[in-house]
Protein backbone atom coordinates (compact mmCIF):
# COMPACT_ATOMS: atom_id res chain seq x y z
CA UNK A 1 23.94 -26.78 68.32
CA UNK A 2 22.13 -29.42 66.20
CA UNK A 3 18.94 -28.14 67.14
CA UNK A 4 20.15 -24.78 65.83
CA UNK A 5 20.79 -26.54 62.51
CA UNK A 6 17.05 -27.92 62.07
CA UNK A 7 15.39 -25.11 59.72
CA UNK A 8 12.29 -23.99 60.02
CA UNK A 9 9.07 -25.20 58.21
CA UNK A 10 9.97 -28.04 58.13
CA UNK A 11 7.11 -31.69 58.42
CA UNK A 12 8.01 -33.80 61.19
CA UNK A 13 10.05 -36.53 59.86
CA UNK A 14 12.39 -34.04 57.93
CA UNK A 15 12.65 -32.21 61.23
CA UNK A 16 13.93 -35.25 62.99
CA UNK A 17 15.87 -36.88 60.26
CA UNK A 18 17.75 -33.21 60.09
CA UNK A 19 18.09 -33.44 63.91
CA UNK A 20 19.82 -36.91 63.75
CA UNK A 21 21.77 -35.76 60.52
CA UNK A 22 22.85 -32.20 62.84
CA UNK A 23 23.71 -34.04 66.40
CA UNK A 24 26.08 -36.68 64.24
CA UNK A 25 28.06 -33.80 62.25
CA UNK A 26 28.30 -31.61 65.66
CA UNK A 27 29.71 -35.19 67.66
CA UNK A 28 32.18 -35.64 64.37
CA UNK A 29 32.72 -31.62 64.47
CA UNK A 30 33.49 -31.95 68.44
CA UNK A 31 34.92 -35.58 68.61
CA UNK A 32 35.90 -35.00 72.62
CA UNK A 33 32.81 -33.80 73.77
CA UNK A 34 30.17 -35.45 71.55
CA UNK A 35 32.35 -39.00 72.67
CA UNK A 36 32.09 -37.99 76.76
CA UNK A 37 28.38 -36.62 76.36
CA UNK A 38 26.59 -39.55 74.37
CA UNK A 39 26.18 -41.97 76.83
CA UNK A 40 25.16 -39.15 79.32
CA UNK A 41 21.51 -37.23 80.46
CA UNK A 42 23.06 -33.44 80.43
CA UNK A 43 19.63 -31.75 81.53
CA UNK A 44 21.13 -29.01 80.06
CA UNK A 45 19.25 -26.60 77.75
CA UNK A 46 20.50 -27.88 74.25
CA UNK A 47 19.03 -32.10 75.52
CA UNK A 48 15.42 -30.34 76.72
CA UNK A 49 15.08 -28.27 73.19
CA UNK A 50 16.36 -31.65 71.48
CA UNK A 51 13.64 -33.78 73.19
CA UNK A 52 10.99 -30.93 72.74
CA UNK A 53 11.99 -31.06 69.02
CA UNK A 54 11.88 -35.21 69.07
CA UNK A 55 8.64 -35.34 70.63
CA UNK A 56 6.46 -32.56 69.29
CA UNK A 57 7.04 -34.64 66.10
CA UNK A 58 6.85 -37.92 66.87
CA UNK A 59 3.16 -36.20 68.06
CA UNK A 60 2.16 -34.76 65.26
CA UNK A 61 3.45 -37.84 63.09
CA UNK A 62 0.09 -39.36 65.23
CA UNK A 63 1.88 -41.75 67.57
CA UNK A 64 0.25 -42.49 71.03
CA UNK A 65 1.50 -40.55 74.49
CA UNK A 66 2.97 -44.35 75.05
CA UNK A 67 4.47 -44.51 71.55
CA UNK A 68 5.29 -40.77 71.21
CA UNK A 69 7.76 -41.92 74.36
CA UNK A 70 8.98 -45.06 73.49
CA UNK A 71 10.33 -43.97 69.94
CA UNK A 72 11.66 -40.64 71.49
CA UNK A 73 13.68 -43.36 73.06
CA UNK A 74 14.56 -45.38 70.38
CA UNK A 75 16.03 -42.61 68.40
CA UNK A 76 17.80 -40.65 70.86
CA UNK A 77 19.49 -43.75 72.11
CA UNK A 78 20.33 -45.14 68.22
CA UNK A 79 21.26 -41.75 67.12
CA UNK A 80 23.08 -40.62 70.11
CA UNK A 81 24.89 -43.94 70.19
CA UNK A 82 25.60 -43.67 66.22
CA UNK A 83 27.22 -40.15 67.12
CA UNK A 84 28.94 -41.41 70.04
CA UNK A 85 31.16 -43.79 67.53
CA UNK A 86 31.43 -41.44 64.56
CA UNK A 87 32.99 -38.95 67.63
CA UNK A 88 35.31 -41.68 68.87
CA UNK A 89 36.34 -42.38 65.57
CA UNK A 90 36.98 -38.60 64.85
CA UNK A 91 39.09 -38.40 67.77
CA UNK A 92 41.24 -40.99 66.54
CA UNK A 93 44.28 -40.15 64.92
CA UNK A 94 44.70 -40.01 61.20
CA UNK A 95 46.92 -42.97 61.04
CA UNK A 96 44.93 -45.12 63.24
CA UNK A 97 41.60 -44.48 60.96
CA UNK A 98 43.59 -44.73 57.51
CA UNK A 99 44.63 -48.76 58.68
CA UNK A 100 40.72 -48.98 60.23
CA UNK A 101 39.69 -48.30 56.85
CA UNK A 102 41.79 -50.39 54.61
CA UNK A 103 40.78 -53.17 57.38
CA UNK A 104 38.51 -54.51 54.66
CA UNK A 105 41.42 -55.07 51.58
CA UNK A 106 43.92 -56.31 54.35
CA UNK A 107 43.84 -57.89 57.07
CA UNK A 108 39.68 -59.00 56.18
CA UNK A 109 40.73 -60.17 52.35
CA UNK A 110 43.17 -62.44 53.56
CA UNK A 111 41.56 -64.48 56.46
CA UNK A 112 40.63 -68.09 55.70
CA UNK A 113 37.43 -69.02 53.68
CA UNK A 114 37.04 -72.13 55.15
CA UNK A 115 37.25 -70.65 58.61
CA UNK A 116 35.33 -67.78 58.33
CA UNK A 117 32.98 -68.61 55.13
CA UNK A 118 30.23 -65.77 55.78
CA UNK A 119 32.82 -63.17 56.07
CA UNK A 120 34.60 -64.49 53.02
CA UNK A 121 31.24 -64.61 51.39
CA UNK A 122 30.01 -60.84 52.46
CA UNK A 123 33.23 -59.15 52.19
CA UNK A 124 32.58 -57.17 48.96
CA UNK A 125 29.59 -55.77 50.02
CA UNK A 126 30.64 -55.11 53.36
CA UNK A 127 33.28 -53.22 52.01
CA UNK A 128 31.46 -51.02 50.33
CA UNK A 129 29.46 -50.21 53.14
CA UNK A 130 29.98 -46.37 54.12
CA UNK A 131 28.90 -44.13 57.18
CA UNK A 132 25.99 -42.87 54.92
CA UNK A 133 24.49 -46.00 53.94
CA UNK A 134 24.83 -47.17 57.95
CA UNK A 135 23.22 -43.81 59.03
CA UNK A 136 20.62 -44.34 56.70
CA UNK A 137 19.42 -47.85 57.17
CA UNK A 138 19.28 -46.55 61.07
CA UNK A 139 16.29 -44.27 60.10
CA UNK A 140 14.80 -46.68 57.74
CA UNK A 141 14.12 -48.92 60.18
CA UNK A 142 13.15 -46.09 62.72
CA UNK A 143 10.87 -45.43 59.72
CA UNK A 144 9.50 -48.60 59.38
CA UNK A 145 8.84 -49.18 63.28
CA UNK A 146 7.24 -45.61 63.59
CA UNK A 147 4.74 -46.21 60.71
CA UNK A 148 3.86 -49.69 61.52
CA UNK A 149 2.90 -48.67 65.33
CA UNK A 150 1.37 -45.86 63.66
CA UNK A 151 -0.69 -47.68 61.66
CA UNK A 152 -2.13 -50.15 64.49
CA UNK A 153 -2.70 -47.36 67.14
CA UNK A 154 -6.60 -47.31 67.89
CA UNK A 155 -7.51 -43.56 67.43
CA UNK A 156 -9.54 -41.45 70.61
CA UNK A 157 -12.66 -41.92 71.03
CA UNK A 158 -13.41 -38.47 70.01
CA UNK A 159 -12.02 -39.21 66.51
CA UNK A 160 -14.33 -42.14 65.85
């Protein structure tokens, strides 16, 4: 289904941030399944389209056979496990989430600053994190590993 969602024409690192944007909003869209399937190898048709998808760009984005593998990795694993918790989340029930979320102005505002100074310090801002800003510091620093391997991979000999 999330491959489904990845339109067409797109360059290589739009295709897989859409593909890491589409298998999160199926896992939220499908709490049950995406929560029992992310820690799991299906070999099923949607995975082998997925990792066709994930490595035909990594490719093309000029990473070695070596690298092209070893960031398939890293993203399927970070995405898959990012999904994995935004499903088990989803599955909860409403009430549960509503007192997860006002964690940060409860039971967080009023521990001890002297105990627990670097929470007391951070709180604010991690307060105002939200499931976009998480998902998209994930890719950033997919981003920034990709490029800088990118950058220090010798090219063929036929390219010299």
């Amino acid at each position: 289904m999330a491959v489904e969602r990845v339109p067409d024409g797109l360059g290589p690192r739009e295709v897989l941030q859409e593909l890491a944007r589409s298998l999160v909003g199926v896992f939220e869209a499908h709490p049950y399944v995406g929560a029992a399937v992310a820690c799991r190898t299906t070999c099923g048709p949607g995975e082998f389209a997925a990792m066709e998808m994930m490595l035909a760009a990594l490719e093309e984005i000029g990473l070695d056979e070596g690298g092209v593998a070893r960031y398939q990795r890293m993203l399927a694993d970070t995405v898959l496990a990012y999904a994995g918790m935004r499903a088990g989340y989803a599955a909860l029930p409403q009430e549960v989430r509503a007192a997860d979320e006002h964690a940060w102005a409860g039971a967080y505002a009023t521990i001890s600053p002297e105990r627990y100074p670097a929470i007391t310090t951070h709180l604010p801002h991690l307060a105002a994190q939200d499931d976009e800003a998480v998902f998209q510091t994930l890719m950033e620093a997919f981003w920034l590993a990709v490029d800088a391997t990118a950058r220090t991979t010798p090219k063929d000999d036929a390219d010299a």
